[in-house]
PDB file of N, CA and C in Angstrom:
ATOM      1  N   UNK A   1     -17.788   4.247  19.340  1.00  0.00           N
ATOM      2  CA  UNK A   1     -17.734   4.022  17.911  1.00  0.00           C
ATOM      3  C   UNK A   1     -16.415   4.523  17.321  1.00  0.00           C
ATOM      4  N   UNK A   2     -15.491   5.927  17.958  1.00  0.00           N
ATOM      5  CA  UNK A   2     -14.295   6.508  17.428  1.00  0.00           C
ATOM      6  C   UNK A   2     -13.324   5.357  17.463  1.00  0.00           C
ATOM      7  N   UNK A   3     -13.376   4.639  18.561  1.00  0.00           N
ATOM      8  CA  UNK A   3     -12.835   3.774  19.098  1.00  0.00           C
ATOM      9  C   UNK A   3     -12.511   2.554  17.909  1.00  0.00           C
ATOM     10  N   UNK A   4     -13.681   2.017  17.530  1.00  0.00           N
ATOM     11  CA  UNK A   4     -14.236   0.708  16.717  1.00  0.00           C
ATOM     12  C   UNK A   4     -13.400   1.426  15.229  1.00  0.00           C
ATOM     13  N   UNK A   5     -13.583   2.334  15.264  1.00  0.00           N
ATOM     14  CA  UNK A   5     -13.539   2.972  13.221  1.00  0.00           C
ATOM     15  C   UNK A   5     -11.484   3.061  13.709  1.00  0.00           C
ATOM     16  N   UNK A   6     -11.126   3.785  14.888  1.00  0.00           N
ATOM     17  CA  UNK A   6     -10.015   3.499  14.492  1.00  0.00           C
ATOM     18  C   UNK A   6      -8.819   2.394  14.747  1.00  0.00           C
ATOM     19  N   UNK A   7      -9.632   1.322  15.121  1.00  0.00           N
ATOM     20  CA  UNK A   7      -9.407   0.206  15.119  1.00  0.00           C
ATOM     21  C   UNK A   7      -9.079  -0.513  13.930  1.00  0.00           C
ATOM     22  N   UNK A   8     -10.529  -0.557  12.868  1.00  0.00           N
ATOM     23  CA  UNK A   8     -10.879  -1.100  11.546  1.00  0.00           C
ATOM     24  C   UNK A   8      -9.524  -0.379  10.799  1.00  0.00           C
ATOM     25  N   UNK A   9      -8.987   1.146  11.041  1.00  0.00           N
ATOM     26  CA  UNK A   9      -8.496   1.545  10.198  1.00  0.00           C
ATOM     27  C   UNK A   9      -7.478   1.074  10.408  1.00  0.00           C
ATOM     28  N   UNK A  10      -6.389   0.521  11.888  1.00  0.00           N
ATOM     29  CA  UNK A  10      -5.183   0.262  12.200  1.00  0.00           C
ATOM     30  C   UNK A  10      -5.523  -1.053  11.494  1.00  0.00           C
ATOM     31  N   UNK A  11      -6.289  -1.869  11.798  1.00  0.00           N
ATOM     32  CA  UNK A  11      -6.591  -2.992  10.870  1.00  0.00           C
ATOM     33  C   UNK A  11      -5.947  -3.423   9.248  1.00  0.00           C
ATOM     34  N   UNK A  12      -6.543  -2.311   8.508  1.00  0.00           N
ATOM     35  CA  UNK A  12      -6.655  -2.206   7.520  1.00  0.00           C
ATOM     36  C   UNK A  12      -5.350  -1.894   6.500  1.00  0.00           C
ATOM     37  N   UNK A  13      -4.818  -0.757   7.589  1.00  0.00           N
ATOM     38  CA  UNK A  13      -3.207  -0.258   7.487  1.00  0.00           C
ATOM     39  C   UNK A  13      -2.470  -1.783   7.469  1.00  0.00           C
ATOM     40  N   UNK A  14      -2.063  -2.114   9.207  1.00  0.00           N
ATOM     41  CA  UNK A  14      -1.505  -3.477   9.013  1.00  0.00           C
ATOM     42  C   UNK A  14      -1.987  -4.003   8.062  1.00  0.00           C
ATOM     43  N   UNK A  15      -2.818  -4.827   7.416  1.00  0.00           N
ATOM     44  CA  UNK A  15      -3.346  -6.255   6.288  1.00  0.00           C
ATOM     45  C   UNK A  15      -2.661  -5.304   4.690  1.00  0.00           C
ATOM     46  N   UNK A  16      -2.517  -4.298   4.579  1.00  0.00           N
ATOM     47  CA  UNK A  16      -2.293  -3.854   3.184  1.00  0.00           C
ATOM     48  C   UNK A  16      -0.499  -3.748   3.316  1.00  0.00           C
ATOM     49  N   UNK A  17       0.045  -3.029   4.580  1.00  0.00           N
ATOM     50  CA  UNK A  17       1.299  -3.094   4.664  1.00  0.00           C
ATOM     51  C   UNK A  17       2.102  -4.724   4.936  1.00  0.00           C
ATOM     52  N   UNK A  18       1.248  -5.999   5.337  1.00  0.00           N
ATOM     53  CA  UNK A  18       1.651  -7.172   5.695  1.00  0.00           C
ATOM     54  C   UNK A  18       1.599  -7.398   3.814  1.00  0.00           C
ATOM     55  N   UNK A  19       0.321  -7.634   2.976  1.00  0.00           N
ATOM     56  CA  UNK A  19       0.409  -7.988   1.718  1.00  0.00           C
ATOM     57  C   UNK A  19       1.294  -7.149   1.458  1.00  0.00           C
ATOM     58  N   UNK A  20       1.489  -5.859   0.911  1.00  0.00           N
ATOM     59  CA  UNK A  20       2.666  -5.431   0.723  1.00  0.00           C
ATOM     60  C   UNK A  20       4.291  -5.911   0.461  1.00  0.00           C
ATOM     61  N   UNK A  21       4.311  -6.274   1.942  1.00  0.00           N
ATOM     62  CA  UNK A  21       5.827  -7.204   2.124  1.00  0.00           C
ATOM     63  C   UNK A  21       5.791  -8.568   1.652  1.00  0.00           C
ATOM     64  N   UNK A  22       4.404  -9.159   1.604  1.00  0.00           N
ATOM     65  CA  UNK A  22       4.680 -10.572   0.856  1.00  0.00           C
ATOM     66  C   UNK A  22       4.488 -10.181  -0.673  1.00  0.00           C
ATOM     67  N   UNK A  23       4.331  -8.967  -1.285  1.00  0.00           N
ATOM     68  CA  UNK A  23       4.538  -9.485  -2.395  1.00  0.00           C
ATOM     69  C   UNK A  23       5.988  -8.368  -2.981  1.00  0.00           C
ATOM     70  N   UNK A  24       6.596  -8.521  -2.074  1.00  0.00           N
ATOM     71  CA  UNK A  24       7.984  -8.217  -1.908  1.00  0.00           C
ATOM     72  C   UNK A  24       7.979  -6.633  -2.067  1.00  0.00           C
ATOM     73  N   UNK A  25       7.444  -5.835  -1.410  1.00  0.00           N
ATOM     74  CA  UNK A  25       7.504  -4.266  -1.360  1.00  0.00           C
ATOM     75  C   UNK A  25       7.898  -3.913  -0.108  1.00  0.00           C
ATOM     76  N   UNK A  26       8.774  -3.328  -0.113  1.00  0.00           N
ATOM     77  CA  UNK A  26       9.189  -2.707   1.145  1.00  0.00           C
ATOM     78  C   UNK A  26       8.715  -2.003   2.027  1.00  0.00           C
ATOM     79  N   UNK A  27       8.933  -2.197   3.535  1.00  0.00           N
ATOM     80  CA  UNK A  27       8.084  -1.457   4.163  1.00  0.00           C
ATOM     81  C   UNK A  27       8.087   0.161   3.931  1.00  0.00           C
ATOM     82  N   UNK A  28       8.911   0.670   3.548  1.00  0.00           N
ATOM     83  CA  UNK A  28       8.850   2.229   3.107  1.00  0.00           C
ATOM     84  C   UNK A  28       8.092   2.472   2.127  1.00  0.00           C
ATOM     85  N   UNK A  29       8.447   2.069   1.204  1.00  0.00           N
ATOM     86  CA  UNK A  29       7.004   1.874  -0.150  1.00  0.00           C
ATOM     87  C   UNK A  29       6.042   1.918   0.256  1.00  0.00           C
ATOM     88  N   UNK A  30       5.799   1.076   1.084  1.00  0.00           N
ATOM     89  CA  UNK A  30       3.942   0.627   1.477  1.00  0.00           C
ATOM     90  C   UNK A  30       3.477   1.873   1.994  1.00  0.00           C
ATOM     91  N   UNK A  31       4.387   2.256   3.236  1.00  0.00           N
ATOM     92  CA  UNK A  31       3.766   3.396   4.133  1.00  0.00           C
ATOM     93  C   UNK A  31       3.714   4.475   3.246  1.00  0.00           C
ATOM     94  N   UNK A  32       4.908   4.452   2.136  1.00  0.00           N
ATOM     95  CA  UNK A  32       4.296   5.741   1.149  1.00  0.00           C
ATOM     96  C   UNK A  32       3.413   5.922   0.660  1.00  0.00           C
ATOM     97  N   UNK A  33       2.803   4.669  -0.155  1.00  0.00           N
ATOM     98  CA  UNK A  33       1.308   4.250  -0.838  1.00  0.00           C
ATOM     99  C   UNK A  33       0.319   4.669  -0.379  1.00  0.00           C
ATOM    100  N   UNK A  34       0.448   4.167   1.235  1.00  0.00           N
ATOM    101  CA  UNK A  34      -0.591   4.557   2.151  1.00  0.00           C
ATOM    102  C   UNK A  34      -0.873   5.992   2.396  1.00  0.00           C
ATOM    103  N   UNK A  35       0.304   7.152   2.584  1.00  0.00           N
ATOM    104  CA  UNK A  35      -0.151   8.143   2.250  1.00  0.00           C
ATOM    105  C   UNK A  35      -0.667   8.803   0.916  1.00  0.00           C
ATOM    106  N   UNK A  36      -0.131   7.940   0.081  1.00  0.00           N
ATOM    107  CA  UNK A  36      -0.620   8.618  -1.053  1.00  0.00           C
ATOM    108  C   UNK A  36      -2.548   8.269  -1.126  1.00  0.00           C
ATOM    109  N   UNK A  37      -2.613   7.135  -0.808  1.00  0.00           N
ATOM    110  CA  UNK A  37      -3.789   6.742  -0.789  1.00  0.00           C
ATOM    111  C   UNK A  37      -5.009   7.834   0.223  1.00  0.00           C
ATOM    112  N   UNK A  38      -4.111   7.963   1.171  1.00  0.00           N
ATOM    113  CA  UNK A  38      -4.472   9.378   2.569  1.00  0.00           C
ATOM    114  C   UNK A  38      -4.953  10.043   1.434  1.00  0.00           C
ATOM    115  N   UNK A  39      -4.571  10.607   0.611  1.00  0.00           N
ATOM    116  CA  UNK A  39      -4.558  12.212  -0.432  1.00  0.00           C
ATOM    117  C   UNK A  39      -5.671  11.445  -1.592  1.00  0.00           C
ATOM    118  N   UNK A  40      -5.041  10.963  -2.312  1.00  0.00           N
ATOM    119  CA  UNK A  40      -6.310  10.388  -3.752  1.00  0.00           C
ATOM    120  C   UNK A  40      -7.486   9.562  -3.071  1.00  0.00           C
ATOM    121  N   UNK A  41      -7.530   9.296  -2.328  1.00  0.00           N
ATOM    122  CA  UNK A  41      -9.139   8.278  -2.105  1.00  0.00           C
ATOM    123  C   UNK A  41     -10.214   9.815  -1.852  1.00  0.00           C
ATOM    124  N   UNK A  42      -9.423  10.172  -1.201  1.00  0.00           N
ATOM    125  CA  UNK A  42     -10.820  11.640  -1.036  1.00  0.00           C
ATOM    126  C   UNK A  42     -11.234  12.558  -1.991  1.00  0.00           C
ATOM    127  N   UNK A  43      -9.940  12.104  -2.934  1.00  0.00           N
ATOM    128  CA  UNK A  43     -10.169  13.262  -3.922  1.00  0.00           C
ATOM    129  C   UNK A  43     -11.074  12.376  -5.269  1.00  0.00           C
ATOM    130  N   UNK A  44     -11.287  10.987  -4.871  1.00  0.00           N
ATOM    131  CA  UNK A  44     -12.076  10.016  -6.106  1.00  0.00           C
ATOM    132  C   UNK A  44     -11.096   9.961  -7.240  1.00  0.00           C
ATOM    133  N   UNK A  45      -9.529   9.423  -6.043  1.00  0.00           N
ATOM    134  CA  UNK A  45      -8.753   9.503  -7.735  1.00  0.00           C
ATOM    135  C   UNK A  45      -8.188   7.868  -7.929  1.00  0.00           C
ATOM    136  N   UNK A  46      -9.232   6.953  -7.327  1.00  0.00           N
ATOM    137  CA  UNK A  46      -8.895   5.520  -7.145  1.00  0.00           C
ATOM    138  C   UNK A  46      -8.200   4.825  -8.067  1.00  0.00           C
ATOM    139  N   UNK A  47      -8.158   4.999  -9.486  1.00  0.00           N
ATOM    140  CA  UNK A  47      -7.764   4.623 -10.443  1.00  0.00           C
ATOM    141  C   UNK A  47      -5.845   4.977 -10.357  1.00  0.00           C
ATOM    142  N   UNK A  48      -5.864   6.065 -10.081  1.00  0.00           N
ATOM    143  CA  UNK A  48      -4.367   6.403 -10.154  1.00  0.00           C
ATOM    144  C   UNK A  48      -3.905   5.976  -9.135  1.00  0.00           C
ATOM    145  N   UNK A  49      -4.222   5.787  -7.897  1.00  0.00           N
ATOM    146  CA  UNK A  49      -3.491   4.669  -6.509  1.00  0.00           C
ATOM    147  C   UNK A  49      -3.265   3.609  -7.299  1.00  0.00           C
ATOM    148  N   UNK A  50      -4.594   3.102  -7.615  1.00  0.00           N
ATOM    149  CA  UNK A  50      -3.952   1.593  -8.320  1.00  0.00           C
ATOM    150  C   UNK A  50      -3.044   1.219  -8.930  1.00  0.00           C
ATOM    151  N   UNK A  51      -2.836   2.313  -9.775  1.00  0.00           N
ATOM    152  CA  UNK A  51      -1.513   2.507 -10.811  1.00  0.00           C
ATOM    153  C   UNK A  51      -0.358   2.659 -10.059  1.00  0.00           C
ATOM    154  N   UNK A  52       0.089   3.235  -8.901  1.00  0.00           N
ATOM    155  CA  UNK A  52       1.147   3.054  -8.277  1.00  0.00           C
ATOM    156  C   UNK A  52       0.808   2.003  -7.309  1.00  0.00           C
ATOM    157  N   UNK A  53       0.089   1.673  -6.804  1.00  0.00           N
ATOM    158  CA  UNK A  53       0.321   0.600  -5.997  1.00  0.00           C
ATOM    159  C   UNK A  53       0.626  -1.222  -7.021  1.00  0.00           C
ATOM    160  N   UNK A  54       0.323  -0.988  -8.383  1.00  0.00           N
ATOM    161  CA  UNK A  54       0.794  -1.716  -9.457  1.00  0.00           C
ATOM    162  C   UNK A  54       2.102  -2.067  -9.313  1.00  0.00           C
ATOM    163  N   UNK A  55       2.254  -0.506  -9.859  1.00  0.00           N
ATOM    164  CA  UNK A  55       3.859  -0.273 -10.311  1.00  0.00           C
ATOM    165  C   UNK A  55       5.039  -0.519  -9.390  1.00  0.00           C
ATOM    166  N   UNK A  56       4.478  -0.193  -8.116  1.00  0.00           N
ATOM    167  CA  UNK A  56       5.349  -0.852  -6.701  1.00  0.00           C
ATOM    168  C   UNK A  56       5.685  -2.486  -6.960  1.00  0.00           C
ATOM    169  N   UNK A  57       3.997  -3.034  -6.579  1.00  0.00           N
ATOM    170  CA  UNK A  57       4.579  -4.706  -6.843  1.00  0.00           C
ATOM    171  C   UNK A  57       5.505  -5.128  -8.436  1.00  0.00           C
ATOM    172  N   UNK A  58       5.428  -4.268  -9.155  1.00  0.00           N
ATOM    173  CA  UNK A  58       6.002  -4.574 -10.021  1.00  0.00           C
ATOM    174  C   UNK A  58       7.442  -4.557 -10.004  1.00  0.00           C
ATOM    175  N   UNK A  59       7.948  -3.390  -9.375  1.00  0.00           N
ATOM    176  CA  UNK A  59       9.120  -2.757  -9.182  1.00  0.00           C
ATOM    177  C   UNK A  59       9.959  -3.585  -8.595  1.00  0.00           C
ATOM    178  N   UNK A  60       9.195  -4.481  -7.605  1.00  0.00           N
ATOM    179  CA  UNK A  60       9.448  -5.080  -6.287  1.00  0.00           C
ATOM    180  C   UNK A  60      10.244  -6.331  -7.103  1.00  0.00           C
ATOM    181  N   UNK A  61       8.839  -6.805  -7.790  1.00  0.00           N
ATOM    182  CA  UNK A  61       9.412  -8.141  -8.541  1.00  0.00           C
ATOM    183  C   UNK A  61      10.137  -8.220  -9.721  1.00  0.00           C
ATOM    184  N   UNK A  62      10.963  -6.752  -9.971  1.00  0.00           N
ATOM    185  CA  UNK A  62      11.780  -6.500 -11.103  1.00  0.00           C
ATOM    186  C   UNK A  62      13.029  -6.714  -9.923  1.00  0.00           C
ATOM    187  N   UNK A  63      13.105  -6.151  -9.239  1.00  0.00           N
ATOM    188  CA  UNK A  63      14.213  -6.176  -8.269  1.00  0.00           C
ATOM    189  C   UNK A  63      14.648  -7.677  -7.341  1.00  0.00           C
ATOM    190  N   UNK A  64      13.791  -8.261  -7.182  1.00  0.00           N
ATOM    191  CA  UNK A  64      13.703  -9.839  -6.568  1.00  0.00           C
ATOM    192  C   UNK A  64      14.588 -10.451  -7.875  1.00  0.00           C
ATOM    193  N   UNK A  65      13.884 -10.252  -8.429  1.00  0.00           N
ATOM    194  CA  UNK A  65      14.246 -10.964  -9.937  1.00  0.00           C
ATOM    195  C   UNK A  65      15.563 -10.720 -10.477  1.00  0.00           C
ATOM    196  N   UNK A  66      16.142  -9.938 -10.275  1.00  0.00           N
ATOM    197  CA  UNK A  66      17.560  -9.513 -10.366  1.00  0.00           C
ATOM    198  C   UNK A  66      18.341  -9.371  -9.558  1.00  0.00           C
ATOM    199  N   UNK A  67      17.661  -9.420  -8.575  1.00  0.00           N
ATOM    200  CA  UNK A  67      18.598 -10.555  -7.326  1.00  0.00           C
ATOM    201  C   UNK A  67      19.473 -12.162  -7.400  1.00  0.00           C
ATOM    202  N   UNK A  68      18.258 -12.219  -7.890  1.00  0.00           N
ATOM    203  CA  UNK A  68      18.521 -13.940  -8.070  1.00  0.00           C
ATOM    204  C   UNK A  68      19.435 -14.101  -8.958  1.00  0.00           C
TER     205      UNK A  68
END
């Protein structure tokens, strides 16, 4: 079963760090998120991940955007 759960979790990592990069966030960003997410999901602070994981795609597509 240790096996299966840390499977789901490498899973889970990849599919959030792949969306991530398609919606133009860098892979450093993401893996940061992800720790931050490590720290606030246990602490029931779901609301405030969201808010930076927002503000990332946002950031992302402020920067795409001024690329162009």
């Amino acid at each position: 079963m240790a096996n299966t759960v840390r499977k789901d979790i490498r899973t889970v990592v990849e599919k959030f760090i792949k969306t991530c990069m398609d919606k133009g966030v860098s892979t450093d960003t993401a893996f940061e998120l992800v720790e931050k997410l490590a720290v606030l999901i246990p602490q029931k602070r779901h609301d405030e991940w969201m808010v930076l994981a927002n503000q990332a795609i946002e950031d992302a597509q402020n920067k795409e955007g001024a690329m162009l």
